[in-house]
C-alpha atoms as a PDB file:
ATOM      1  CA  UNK A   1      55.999 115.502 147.619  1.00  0.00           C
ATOM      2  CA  UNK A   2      58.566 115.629 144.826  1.00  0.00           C
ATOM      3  CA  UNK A   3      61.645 117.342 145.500  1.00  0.00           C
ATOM      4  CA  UNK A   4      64.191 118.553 142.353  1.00  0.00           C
ATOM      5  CA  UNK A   5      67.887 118.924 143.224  1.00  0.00           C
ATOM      6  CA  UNK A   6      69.703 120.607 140.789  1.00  0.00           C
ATOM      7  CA  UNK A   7      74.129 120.512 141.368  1.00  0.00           C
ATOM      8  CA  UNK A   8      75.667 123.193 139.532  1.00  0.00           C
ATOM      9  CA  UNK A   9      79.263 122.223 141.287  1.00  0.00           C
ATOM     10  CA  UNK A  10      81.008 123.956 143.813  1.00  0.00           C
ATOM     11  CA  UNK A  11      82.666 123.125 147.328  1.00  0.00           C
ATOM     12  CA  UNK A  12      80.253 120.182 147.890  1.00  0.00           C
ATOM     13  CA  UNK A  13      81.109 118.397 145.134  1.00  0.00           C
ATOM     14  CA  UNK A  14      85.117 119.088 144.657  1.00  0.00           C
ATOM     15  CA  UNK A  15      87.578 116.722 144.658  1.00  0.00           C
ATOM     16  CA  UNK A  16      91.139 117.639 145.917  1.00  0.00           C
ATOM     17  CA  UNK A  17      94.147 115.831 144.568  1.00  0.00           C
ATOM     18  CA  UNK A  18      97.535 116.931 146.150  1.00  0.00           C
ATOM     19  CA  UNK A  19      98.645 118.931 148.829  1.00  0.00           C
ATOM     20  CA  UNK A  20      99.406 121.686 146.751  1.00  0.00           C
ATOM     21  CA  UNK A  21      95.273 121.712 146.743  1.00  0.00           C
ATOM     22  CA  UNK A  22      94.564 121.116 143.113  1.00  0.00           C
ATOM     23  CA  UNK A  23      91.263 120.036 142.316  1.00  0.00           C
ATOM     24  CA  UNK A  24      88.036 119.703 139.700  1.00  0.00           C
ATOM     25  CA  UNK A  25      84.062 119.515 140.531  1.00  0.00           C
ATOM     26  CA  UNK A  26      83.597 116.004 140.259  1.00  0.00           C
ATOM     27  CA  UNK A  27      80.269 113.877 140.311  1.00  0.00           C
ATOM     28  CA  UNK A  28      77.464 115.461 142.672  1.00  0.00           C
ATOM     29  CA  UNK A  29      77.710 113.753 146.173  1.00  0.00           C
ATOM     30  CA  UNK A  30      74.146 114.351 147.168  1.00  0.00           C
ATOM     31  CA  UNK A  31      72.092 110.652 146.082  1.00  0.00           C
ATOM     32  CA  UNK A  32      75.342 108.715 148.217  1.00  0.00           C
ATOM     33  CA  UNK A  33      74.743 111.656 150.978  1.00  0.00           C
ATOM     34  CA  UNK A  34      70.963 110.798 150.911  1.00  0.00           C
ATOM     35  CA  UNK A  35      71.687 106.756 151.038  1.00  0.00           C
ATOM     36  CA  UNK A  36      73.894 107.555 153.821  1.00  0.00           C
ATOM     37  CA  UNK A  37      71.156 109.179 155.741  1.00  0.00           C
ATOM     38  CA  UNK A  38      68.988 106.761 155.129  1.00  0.00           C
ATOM     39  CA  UNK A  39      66.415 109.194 153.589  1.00  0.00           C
ATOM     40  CA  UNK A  40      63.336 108.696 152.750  1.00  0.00           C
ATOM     41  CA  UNK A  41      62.372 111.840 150.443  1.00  0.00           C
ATOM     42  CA  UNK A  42      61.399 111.779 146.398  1.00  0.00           C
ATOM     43  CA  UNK A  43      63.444 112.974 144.504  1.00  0.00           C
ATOM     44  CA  UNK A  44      64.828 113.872 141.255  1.00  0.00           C
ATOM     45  CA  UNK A  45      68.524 114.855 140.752  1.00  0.00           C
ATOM     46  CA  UNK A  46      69.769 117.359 137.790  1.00  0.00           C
ATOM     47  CA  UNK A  47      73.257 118.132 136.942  1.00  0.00           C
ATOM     48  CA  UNK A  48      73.630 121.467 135.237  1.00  0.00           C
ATOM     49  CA  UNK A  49      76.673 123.076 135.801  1.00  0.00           C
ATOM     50  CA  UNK A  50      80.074 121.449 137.538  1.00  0.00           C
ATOM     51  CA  UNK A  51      81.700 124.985 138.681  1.00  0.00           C
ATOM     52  CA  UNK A  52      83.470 126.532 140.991  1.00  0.00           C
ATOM     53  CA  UNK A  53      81.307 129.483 141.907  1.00  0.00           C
ATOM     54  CA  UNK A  54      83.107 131.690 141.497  1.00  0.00           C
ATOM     55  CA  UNK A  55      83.089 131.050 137.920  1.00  0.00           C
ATOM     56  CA  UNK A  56      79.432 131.325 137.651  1.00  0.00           C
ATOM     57  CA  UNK A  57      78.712 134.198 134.986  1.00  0.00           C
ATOM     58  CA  UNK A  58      74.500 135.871 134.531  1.00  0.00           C
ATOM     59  CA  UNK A  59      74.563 133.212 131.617  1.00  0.00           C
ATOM     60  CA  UNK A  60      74.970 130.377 134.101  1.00  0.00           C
ATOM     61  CA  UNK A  61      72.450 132.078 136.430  1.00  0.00           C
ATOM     62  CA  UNK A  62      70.245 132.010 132.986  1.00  0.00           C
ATOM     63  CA  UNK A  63      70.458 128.273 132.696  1.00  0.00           C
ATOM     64  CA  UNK A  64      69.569 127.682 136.440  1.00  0.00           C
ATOM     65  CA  UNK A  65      66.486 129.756 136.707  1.00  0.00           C
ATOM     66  CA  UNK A  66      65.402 127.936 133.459  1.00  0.00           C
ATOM     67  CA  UNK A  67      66.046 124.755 135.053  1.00  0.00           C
ATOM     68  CA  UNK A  68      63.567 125.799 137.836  1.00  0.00           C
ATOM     69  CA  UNK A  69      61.172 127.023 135.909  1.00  0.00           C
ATOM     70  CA  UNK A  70      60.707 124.390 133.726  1.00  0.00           C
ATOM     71  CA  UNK A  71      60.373 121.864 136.589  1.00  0.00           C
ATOM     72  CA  UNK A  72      56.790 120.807 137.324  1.00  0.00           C
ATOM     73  CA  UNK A  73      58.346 120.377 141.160  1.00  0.00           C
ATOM     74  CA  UNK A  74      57.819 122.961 143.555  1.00  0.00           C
ATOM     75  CA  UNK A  75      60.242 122.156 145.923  1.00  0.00           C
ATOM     76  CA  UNK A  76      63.623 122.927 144.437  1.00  0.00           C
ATOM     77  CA  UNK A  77      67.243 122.480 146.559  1.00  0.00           C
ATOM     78  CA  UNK A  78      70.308 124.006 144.385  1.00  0.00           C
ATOM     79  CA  UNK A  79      73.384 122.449 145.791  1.00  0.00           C
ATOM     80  CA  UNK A  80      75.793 125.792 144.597  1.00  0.00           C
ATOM     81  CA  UNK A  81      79.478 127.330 145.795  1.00  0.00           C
ATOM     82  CA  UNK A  82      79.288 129.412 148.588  1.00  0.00           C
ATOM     83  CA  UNK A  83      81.278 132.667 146.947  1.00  0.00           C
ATOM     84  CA  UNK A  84      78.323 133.316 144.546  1.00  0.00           C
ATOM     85  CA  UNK A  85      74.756 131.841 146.089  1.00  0.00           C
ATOM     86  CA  UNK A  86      73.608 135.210 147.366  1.00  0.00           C
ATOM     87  CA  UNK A  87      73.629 136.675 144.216  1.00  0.00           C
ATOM     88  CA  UNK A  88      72.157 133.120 142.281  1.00  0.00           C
ATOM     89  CA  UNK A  89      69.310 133.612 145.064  1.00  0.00           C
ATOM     90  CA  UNK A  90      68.521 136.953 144.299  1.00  0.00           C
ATOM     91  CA  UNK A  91      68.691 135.847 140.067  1.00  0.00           C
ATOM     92  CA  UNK A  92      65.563 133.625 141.029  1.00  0.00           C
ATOM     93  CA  UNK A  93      64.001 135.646 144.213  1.00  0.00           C
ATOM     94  CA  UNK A  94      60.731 136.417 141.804  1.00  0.00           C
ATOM     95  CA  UNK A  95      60.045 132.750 140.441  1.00  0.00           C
ATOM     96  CA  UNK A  96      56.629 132.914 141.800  1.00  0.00           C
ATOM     97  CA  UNK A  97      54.733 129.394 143.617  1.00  0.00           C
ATOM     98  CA  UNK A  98      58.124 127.390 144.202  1.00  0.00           C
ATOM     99  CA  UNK A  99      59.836 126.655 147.565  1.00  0.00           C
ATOM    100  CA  UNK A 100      63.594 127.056 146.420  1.00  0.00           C
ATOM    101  CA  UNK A 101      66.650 126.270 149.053  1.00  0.00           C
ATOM    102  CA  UNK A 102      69.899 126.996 147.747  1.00  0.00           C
ATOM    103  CA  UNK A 103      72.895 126.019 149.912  1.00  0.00           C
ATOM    104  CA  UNK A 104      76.065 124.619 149.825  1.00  0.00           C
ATOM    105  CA  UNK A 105      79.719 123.490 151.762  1.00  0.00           C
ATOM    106  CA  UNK A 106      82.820 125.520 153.273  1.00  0.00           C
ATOM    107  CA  UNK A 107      84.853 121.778 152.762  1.00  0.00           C
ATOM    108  CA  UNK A 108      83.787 119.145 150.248  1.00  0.00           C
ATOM    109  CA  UNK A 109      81.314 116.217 151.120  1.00  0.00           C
ATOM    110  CA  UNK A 110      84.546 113.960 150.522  1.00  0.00           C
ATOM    111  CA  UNK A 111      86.449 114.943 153.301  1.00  0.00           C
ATOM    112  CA  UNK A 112      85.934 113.134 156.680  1.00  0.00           C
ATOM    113  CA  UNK A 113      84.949 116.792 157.968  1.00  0.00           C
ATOM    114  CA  UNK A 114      82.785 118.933 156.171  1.00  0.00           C
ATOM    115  CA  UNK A 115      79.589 120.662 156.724  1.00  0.00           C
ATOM    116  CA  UNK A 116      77.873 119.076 153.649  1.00  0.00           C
ATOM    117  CA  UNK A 117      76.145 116.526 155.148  1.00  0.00           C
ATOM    118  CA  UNK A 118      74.390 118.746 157.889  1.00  0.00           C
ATOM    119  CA  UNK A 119      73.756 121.677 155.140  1.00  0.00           C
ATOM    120  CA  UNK A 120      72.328 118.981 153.159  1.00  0.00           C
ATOM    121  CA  UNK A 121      69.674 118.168 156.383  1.00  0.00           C
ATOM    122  CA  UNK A 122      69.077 121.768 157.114  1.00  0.00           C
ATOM    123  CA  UNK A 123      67.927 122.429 153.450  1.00  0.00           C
ATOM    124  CA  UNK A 124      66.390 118.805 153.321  1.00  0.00           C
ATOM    125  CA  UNK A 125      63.495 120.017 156.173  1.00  0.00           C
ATOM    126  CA  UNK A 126      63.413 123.481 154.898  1.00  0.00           C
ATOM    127  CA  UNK A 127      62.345 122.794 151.528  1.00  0.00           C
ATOM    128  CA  UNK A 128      59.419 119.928 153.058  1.00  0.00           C
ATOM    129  CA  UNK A 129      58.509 123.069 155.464  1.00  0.00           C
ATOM    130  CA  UNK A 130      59.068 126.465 154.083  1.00  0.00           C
ATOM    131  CA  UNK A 131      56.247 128.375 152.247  1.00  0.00           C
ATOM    132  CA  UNK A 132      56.898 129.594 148.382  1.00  0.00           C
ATOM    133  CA  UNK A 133      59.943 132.057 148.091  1.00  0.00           C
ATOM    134  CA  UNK A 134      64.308 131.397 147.904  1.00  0.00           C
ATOM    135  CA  UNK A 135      65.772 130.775 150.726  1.00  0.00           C
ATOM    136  CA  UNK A 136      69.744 130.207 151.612  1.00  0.00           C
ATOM    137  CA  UNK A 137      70.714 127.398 154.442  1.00  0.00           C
ATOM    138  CA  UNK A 138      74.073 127.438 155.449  1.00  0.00           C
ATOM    139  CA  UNK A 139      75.538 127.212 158.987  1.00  0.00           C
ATOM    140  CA  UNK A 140      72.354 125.747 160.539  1.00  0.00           C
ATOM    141  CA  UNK A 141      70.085 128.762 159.894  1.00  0.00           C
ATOM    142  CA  UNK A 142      67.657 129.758 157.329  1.00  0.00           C
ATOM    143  CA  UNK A 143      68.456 132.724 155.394  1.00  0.00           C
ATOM    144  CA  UNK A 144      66.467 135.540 153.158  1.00  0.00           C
ATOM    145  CA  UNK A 145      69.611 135.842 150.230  1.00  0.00           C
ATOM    146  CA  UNK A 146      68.380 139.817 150.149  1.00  0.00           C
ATOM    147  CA  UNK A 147      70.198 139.996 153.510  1.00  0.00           C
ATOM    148  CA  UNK A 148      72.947 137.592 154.047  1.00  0.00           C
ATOM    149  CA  UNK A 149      76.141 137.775 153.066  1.00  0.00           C
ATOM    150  CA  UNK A 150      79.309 135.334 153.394  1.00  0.00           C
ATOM    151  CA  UNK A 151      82.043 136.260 155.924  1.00  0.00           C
ATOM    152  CA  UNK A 152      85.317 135.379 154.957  1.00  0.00           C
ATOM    153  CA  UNK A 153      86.938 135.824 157.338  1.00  0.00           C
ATOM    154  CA  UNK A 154      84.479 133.626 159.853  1.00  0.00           C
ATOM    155  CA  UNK A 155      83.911 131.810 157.300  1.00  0.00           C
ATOM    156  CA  UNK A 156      80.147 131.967 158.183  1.00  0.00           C
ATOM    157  CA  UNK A 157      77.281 133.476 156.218  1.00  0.00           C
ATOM    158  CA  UNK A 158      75.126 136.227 158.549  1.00  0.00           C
ATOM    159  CA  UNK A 159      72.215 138.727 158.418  1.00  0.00           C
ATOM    160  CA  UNK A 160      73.026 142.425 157.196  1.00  0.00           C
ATOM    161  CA  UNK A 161      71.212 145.378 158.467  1.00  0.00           C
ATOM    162  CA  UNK A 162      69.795 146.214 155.431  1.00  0.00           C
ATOM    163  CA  UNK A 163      66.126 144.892 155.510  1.00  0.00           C
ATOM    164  CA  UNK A 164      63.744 145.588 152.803  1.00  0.00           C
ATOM    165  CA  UNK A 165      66.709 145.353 150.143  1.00  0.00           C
ATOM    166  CA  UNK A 166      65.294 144.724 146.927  1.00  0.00           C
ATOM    167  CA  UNK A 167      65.722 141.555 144.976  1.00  0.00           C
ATOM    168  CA  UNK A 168      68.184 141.289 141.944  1.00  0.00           C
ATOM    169  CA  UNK A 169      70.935 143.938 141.950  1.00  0.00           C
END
């Protein structure tokens, strides 16, 4: 089984350069990650974006779901910034016959404490396991993007009572 990661930037990949917490998206962190973790899976990595998502626009969106679609994979992780995934998720929720796992980091995968590395796992097994549809995996749990939303203030992703929401807004 063939996995496709595709980086389009984000907390994962940022690289901080002063206390006064200046930084750029630098190169994707996921094959050292992988080496790290002694991982076994087949892959192939893409680069397609190095944002801050929050500077994701519907073009970007565009350029992702084109990405997946053209892939003869059908087991897709999107490593993405955790301000915007929800709404990438729900740009791609009706790409039918592909397993997609988007997910991301609160703290880059440079710093000695992040969550990268186990969001990275989670989405690892959930893409190998999941049946066809786009799924979110942040903060140890499996999410449908249609209703989960991020929690600033706990800094946390949950479930909203709003089940049966539609895809795209």
């Amino acid at each position: 089984m063939s996995i496709k990661i595709i980086t389009t930037g984000g907390t994962f990949d940022k690289v901080y350069f002063d206390a006064n917490s200046e930084n750029h998206i630098g190169d994707p962190m996921v094959t050292a990650l992988l080496e790290e973790a002694n991982a076994s899976i087949d892959y192939e990595l893409e680069s397609i974006l190095r944002k801050d998502s929050l500077e994701i626009d519907d073009g970007d969106r565009q350029k992702i779901r084109d990405s997946v679609e053209a892939t003869v994979a059908d087991r897709i992780m999107i490593i993405h910034g955790t301000d915007s995934m929800v709404k990438t998720a729900k740009a791609l929720y009706d790409i039918p016959g592909k397993t997609i796992v988007i997910f991301g980091a609160m703290q880059p995968a440079r710093m000695r404490y992040s969550d990268a590395m186990f969001n990275l796992g989670v989405a690892t097994a959930a893409v190998q396991l999941l049946p066809a549809g786009v799924y979110l995996a942040m903060n140890g749990r499996i999410l449908d993007p249609r209703t989960t939303q991020k929690n600033l203030k706990r800094g946390k992703f949950e479930t909203v009572e709003t089940a049966n929401q539609p895809g795209p807004e």
